[in-house]
N, C-alpha and C. Protein backbone atom coordinates (compact mmCIF):
# COMPACT_ATOMS: atom_id res chain seq x y z
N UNK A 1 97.57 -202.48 -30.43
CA UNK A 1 96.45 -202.97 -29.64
C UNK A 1 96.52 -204.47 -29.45
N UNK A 2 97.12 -205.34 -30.09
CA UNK A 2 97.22 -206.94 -30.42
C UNK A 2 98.36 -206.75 -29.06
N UNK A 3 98.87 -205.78 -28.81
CA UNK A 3 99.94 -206.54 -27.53
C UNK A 3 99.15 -206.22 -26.60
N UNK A 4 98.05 -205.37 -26.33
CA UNK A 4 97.63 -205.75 -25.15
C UNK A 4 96.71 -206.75 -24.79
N UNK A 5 96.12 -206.96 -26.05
CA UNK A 5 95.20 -208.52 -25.42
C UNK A 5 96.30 -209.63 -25.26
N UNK A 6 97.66 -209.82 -25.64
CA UNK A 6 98.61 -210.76 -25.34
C UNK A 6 98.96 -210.19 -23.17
N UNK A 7 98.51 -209.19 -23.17
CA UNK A 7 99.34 -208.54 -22.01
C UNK A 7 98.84 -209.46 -20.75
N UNK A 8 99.99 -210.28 -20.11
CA UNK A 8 100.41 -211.16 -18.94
C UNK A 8 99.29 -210.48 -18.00
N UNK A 9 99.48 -209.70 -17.97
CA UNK A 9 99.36 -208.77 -16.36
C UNK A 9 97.61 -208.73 -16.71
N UNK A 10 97.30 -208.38 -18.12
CA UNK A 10 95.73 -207.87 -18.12
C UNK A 10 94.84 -209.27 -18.22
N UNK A 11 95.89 -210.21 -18.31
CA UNK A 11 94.92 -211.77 -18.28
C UNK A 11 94.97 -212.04 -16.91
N UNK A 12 96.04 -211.58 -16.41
CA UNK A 12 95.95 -212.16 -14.62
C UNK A 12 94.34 -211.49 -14.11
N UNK A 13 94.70 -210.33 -14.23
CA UNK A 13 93.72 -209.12 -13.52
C UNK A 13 92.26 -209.52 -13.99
N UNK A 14 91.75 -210.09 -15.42
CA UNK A 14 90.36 -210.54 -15.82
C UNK A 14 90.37 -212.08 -14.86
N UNK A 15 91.29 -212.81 -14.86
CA UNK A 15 91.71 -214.25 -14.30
C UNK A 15 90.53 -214.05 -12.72
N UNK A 16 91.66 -213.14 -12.02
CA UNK A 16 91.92 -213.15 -10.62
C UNK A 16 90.37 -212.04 -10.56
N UNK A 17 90.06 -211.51 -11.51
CA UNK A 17 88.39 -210.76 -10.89
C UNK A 17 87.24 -211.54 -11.25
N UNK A 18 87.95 -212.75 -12.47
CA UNK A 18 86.36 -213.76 -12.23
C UNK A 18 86.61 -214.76 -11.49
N UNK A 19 87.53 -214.86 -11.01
CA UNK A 19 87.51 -215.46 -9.59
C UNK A 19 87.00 -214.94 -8.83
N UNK A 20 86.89 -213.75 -8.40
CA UNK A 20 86.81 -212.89 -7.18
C UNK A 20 84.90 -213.16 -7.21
N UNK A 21 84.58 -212.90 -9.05
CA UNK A 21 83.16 -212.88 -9.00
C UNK A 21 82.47 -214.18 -8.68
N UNK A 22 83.35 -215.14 -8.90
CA UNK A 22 83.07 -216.55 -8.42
C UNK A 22 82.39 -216.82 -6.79
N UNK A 23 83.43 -216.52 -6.21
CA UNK A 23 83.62 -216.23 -4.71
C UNK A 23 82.41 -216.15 -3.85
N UNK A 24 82.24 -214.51 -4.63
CA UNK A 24 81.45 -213.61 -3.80
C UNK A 24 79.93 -214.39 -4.28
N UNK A 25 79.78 -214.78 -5.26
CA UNK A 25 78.34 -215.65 -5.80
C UNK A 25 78.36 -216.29 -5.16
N UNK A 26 79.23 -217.93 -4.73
CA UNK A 26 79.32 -218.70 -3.58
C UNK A 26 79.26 -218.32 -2.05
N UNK A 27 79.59 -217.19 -1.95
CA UNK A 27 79.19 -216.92 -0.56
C UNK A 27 77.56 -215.84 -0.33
N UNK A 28 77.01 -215.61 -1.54
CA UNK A 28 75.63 -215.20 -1.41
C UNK A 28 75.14 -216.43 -1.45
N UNK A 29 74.99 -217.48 -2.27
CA UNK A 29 74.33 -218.51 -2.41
C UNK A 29 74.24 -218.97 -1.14
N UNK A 30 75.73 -219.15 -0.15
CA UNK A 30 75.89 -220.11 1.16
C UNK A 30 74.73 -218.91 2.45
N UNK A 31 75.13 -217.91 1.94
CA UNK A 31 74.07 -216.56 2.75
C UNK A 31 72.68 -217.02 2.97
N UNK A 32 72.10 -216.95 1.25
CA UNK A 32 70.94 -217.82 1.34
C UNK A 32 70.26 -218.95 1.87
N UNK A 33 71.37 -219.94 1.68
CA UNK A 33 70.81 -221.01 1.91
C UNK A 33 70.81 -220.97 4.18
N UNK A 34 72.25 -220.10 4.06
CA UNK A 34 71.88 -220.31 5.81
C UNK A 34 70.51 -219.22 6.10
N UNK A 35 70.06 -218.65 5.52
CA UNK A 35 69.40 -217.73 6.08
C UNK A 35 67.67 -218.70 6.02
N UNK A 36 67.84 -219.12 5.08
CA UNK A 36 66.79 -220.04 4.42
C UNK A 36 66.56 -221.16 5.70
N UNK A 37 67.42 -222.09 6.14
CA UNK A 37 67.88 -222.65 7.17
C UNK A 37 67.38 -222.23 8.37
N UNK A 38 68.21 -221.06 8.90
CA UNK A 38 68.02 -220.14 10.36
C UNK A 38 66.18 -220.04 10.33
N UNK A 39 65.71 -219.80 9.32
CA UNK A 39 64.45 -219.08 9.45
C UNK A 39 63.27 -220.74 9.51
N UNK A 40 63.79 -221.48 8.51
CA UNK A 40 62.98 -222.61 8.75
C UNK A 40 63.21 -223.86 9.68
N UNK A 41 64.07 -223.33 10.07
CA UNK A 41 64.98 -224.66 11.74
C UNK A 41 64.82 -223.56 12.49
N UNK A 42 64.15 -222.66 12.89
CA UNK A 42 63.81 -221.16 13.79
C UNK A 42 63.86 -222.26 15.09
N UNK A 43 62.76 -223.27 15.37
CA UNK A 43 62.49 -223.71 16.64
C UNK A 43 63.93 -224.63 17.34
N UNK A 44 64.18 -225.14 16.38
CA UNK A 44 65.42 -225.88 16.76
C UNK A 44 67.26 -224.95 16.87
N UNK A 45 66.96 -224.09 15.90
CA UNK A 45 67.91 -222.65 16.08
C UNK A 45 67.94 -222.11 17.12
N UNK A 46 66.73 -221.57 17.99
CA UNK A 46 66.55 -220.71 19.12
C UNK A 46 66.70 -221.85 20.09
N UNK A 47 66.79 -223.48 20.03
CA UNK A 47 66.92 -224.40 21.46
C UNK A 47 68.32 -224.63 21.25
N UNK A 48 68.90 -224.61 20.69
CA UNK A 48 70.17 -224.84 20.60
C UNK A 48 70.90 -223.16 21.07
N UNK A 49 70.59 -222.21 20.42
CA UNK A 49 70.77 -220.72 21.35
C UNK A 49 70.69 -220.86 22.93
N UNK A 50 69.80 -221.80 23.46
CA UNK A 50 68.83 -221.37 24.37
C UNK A 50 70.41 -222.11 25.41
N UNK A 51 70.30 -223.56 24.93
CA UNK A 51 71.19 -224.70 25.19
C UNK A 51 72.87 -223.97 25.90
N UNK A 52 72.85 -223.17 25.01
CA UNK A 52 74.13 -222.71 24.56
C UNK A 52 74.54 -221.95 25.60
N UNK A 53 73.45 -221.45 26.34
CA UNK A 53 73.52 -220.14 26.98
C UNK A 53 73.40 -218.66 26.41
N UNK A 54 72.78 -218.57 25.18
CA UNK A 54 73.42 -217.43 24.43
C UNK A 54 71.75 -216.36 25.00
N UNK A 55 71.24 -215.20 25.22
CA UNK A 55 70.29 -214.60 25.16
C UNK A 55 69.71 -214.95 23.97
N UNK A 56 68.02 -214.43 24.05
CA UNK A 56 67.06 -214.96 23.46
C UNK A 56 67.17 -213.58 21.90
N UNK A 57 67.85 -212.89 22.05
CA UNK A 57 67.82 -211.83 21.03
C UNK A 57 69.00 -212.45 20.10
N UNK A 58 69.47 -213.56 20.79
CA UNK A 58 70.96 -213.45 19.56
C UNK A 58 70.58 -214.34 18.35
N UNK A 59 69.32 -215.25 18.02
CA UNK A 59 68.64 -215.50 16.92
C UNK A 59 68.01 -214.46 15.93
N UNK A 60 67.48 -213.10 16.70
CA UNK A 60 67.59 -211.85 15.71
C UNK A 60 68.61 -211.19 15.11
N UNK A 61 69.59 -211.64 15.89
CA UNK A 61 70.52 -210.90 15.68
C UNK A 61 71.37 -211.42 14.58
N UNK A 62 71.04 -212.99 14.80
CA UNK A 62 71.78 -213.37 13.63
C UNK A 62 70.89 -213.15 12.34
N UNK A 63 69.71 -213.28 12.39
CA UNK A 63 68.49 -212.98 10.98
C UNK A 63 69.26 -211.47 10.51
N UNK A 64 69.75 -210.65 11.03
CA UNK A 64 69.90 -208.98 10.89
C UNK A 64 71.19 -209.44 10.03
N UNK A 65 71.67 -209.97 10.46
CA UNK A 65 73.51 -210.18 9.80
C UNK A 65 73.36 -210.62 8.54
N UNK A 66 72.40 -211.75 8.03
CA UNK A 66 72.18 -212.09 6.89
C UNK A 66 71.91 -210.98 5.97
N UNK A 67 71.35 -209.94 5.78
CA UNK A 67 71.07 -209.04 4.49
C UNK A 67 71.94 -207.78 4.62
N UNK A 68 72.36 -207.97 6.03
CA UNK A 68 73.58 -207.03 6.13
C UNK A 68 74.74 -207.11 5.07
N UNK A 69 75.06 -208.64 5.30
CA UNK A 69 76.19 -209.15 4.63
C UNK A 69 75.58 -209.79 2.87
N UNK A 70 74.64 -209.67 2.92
CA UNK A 70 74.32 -209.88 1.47
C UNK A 70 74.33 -208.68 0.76
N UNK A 71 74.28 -207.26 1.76
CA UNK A 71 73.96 -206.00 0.68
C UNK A 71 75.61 -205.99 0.53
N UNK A 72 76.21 -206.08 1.76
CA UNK A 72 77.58 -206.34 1.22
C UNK A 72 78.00 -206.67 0.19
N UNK A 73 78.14 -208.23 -0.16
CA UNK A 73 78.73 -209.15 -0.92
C UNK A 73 78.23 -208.51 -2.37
N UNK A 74 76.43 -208.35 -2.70
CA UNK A 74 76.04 -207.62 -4.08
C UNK A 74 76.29 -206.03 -4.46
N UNK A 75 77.12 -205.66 -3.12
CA UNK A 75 77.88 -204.01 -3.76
C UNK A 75 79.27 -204.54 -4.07
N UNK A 76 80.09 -205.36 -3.50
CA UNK A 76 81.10 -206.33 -3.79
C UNK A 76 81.26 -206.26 -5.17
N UNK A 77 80.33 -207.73 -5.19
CA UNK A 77 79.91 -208.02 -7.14
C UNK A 77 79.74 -207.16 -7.94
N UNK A 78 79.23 -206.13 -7.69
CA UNK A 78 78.91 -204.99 -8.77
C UNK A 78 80.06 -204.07 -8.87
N UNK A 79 81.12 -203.87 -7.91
CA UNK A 79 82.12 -203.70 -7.87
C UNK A 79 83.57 -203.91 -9.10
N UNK A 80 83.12 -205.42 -8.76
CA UNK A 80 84.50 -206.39 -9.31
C UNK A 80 83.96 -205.93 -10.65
N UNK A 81 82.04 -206.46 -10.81
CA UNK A 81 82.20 -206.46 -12.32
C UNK A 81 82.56 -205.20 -13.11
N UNK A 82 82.17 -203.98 -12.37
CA UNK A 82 82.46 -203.04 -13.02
C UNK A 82 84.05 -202.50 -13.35
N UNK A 83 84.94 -203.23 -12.10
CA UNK A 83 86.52 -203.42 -12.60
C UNK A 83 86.82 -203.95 -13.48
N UNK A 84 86.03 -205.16 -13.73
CA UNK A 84 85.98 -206.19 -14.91
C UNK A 84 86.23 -206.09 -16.08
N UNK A 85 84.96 -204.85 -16.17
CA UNK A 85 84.53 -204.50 -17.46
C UNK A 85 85.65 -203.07 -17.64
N UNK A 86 86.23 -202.20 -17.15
CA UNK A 86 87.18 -201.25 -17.29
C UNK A 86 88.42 -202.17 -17.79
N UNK A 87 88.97 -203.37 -17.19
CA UNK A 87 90.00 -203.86 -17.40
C UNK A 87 90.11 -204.19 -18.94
N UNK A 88 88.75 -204.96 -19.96
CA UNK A 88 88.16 -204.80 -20.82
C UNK A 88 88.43 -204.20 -21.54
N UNK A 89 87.80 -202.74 -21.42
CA UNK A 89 88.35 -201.51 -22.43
C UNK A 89 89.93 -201.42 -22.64
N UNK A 90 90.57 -201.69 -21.51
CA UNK A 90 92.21 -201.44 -21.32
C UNK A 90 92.60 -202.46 -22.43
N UNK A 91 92.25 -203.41 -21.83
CA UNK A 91 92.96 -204.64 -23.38
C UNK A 91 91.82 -204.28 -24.61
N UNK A 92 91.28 -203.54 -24.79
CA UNK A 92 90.96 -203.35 -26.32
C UNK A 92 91.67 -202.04 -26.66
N UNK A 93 91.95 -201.31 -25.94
CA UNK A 93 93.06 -200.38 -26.29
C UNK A 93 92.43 -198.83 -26.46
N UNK A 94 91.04 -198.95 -25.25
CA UNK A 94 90.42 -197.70 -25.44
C UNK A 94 89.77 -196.94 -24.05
N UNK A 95 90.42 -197.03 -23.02
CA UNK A 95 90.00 -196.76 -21.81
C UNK A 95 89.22 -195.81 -21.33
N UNK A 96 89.76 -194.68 -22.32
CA UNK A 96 89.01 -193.36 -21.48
C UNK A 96 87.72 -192.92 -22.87
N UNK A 97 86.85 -193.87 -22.12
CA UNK A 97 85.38 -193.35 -22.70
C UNK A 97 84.78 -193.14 -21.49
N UNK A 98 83.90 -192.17 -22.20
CA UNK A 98 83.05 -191.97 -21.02
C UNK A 98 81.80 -193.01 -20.16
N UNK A 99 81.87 -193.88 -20.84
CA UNK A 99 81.27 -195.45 -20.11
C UNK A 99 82.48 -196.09 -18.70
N UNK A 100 83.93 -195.74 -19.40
CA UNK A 100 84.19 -195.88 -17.71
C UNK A 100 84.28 -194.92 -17.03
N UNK A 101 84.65 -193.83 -17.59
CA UNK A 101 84.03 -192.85 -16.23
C UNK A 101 82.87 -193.01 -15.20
N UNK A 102 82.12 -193.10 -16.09
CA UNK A 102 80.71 -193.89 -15.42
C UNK A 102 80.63 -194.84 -14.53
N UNK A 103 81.62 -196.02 -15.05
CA UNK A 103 82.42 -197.08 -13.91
C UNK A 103 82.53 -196.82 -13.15
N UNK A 104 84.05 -196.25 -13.32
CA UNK A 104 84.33 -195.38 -11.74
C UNK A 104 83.95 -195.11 -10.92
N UNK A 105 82.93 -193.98 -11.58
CA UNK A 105 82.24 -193.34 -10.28
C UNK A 105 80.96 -194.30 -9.24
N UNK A 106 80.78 -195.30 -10.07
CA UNK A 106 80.11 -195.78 -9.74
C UNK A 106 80.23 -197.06 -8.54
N UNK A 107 81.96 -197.41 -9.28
CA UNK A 107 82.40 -198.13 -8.02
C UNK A 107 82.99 -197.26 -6.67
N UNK A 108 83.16 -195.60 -7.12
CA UNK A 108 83.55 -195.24 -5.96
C UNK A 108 82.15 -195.40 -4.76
N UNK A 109 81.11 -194.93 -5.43
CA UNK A 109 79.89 -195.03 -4.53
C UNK A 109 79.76 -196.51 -4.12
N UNK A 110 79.63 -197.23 -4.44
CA UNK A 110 79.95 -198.51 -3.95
C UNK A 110 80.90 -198.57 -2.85
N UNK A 111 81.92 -198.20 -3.41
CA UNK A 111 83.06 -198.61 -1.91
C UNK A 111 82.50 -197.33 -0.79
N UNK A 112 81.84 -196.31 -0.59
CA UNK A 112 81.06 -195.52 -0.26
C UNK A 112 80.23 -196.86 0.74
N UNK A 113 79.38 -197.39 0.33
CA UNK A 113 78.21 -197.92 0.40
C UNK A 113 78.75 -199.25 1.34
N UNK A 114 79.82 -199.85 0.77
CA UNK A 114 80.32 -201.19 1.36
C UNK A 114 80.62 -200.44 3.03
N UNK A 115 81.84 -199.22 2.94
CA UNK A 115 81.78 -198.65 3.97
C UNK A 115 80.97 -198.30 4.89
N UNK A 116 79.64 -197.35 4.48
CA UNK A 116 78.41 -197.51 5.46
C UNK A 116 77.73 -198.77 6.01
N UNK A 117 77.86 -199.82 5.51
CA UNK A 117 77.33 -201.31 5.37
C UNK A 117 78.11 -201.87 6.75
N UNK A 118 79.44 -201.48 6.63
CA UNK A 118 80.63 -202.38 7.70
C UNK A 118 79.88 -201.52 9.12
N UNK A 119 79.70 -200.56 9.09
CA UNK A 119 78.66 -199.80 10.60
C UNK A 119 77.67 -200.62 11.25
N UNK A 120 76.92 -201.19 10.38
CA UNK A 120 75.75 -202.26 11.31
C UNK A 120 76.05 -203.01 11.29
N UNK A 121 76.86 -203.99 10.32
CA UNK A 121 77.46 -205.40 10.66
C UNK A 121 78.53 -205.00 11.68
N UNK A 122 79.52 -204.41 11.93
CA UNK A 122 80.19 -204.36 13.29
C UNK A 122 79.17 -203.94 14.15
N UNK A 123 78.51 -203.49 13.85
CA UNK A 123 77.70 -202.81 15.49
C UNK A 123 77.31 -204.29 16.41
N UNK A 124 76.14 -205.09 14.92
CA UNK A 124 75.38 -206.07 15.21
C UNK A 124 76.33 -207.38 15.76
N UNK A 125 77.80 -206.98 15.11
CA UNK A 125 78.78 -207.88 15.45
C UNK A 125 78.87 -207.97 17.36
N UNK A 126 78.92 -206.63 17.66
CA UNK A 126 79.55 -206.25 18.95
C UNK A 126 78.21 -207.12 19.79
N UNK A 127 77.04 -206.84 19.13
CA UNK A 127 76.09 -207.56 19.98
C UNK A 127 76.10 -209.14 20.10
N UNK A 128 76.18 -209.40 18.79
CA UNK A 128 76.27 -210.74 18.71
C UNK A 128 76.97 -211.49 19.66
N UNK A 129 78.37 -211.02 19.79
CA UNK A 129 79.67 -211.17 21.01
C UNK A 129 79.11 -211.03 22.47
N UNK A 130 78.18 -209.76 23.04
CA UNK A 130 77.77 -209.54 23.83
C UNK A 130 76.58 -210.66 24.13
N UNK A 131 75.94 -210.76 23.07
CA UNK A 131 74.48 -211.67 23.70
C UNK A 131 74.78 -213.11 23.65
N UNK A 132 76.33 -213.79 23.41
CA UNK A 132 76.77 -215.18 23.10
C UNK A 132 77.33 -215.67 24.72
N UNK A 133 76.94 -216.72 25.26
CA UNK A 133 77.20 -217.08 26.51
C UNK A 133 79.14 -217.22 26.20
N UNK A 134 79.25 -217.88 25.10
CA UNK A 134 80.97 -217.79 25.20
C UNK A 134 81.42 -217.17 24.04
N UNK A 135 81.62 -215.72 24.33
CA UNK A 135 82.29 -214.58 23.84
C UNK A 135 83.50 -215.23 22.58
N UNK A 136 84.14 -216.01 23.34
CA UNK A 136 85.54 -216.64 22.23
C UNK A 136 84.77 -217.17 21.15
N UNK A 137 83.82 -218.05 21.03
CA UNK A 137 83.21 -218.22 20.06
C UNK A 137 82.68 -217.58 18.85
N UNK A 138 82.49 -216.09 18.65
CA UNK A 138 81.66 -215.27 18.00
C UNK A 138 82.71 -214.39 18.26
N UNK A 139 82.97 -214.12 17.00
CA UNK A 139 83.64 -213.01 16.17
C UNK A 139 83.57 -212.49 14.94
N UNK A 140 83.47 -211.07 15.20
CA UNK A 140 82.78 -210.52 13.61
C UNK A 140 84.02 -209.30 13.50
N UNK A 141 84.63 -209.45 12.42
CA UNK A 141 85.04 -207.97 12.54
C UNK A 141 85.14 -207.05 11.24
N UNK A 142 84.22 -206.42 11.21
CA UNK A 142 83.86 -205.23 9.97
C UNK A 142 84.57 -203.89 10.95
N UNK A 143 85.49 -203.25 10.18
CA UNK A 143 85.57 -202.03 10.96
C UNK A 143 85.17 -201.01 9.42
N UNK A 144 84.98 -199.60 9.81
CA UNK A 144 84.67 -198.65 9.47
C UNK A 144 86.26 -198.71 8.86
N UNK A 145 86.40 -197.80 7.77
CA UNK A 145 87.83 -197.95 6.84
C UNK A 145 88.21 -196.76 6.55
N UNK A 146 89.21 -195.78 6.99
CA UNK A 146 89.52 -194.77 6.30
C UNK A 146 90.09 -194.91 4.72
N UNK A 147 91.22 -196.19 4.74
CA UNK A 147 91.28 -196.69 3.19
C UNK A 147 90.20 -196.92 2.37
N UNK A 148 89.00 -197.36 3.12
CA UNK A 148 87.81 -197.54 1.90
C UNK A 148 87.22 -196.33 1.65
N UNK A 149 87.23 -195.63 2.18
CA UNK A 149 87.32 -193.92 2.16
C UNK A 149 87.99 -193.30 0.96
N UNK A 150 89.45 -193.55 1.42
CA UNK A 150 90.66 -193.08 0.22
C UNK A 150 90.37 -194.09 -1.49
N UNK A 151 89.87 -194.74 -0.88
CA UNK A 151 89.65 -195.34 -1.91
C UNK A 151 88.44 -194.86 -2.76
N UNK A 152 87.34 -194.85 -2.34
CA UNK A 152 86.03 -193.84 -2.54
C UNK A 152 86.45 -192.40 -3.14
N UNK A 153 87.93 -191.54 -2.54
CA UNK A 153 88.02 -190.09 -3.03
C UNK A 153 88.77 -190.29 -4.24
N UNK A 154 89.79 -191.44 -4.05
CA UNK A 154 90.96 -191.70 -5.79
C UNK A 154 89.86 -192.38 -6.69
N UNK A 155 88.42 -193.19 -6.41
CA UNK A 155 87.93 -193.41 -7.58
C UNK A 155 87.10 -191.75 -7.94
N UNK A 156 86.78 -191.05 -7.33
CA UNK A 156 85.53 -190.35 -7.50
C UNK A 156 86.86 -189.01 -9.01
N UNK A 157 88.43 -188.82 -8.18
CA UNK A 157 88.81 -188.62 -8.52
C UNK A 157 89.52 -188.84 -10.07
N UNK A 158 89.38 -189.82 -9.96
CA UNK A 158 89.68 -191.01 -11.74
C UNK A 158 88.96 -190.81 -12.65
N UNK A 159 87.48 -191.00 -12.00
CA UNK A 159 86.33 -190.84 -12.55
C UNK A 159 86.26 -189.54 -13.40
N UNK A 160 86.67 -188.52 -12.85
CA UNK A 160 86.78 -187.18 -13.50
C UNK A 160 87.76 -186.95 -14.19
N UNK A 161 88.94 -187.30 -14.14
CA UNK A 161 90.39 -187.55 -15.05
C UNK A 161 89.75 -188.42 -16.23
N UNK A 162 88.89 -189.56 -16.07
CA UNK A 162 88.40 -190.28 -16.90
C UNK A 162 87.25 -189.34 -17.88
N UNK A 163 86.24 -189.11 -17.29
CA UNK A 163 85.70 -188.03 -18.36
C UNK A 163 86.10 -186.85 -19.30
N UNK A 164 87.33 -186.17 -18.30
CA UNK A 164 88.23 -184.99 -19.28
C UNK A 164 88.96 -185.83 -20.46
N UNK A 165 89.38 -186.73 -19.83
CA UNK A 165 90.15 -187.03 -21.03
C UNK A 165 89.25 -187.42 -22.23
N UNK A 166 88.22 -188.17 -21.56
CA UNK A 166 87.18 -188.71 -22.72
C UNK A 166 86.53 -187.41 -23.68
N UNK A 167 86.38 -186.29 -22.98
CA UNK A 167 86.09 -185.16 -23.62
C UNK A 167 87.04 -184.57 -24.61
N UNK A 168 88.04 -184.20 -24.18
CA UNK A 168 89.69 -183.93 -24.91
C UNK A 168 89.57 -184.92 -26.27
N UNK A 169 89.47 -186.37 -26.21
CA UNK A 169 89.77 -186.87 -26.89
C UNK A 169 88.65 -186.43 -27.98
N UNK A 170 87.47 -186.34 -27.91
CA UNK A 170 85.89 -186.22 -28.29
C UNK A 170 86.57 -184.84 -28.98
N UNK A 171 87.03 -183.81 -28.35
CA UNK A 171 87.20 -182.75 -28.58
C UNK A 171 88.33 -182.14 -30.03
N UNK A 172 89.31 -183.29 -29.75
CA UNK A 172 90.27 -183.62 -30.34
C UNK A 172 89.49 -184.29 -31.87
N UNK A 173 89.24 -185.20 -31.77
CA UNK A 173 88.64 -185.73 -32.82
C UNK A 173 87.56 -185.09 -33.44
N UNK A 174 86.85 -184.16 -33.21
CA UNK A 174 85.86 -182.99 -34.01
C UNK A 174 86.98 -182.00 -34.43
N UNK A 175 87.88 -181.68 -34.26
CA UNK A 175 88.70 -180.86 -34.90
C UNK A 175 89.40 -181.69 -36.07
N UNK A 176 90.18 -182.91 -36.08
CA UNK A 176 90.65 -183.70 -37.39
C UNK A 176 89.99 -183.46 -38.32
C-alpha cells in the first residue's frame, strides 16, 4: 500500500483534479460577479445592446446563460470532487467499497445532467447569435454529446462492478 501513495501517476491525477477544482471555482466566482454586474449596470447593459445593434431580448438572454452555465460548472465540481475522492481510496489501497460505488453512480448522473444542461445553453446560444447585430461576435458552443452519454453508461456500469465487488469482498470476509 506505501507504493501507491509514492505512485507518480496517482499524484498527477489528485494534482491535475485540484486544479481542475480550482478552475471551475474561478469561473463560478467570474459567473457571479458578471451576473451581479449585468443585473446592476441593467440600464447601461441594455444601451450598449441597444448601441450595438443587438435586439432588445438579447440582455435576457444573456441573464438565462448565467445559471445555465453555473448549474453547469457546480455539476462539474461535484464531479471532479467525487473523482477526487475515488482517486483517494485508490492510493490508500482500498477502492471497491461501497462509498465509491456510490461515487460513481453519482458522477454518472451528473455527466447525465451536464448533458441535459448543454440543450438550453446551445439552444439559448443559437439565440444569442441570432438576436446579436454581428453574428461573428457571439459564439457559444455546447453541443448535446453522445460521449457524455457513453460516458454516463461506463460510469453507471462501474458503479455496479464497484458494488459486486464490494459485496464479494464483504462476502468473502464473513466467511474467514
Amino acid at each position: 500500500m506505501s507504493t501507491l501513495r509514492s505512485d507518480p501517476l496517482l499524484g498527477l491525477a489528485k494534482a491535475l483534479l485540484t486544479f481542475m477544482l480550482i478552475v471551475i471555482v474561478i469561473g463560478m466566482v467570474g459567473l457571479g460577479i458578471g451576473f451581479a454586474a449585468t443585473v446592476g449596470l441593467h440600464g447601461m447593459v441594455a444601451e450598449k445592446l441597444a448601441k450595438a445593434g443587438a435586439a432588445e431580448s438579447t440582455y435576457w438572454l444573456i441573464l438565462l446563460m448565467f445559471p445555465l452555465l453555473a448549474a453547469m460548472l457546480a455539476s462539474m465540481h461535484r464531479f471532479v470532487e467525487k473523482l477526487r475522492a475515488i482517486v483517494t481510496t485508490v492510493e490508500d489501497g482500498d477502492p471497491f467499497t461501497p462509498g465509491n460505488a456510490e461515487r460513481l453512480r453519482a458522477m454518472a448522473w451528473l455527466s447525465v445532467i451536464i448533458q441535459l444542461l448543454s440543450i438550453p445553453v446551445g439552444i439559448v446560444g443559437v439565440m444569442l447569435e441570432q438576436a446579436s447585430a454581428d453574428a461573428a461576435s457571439v459564439n457559444v458552443d455546447a453541443d448535446f454529446s453522445i460521449n457524455g452519454l457513453l460516458l454516463a453508461l461506463v460510469l453507471f456500469i462501474l458503479a455496479r462492478v464497484f458494488r459486486t465487488g464490494a459485496q464479494m469482498r464483504e462476502d468473502l470476509e464473513g466467511t474467514v
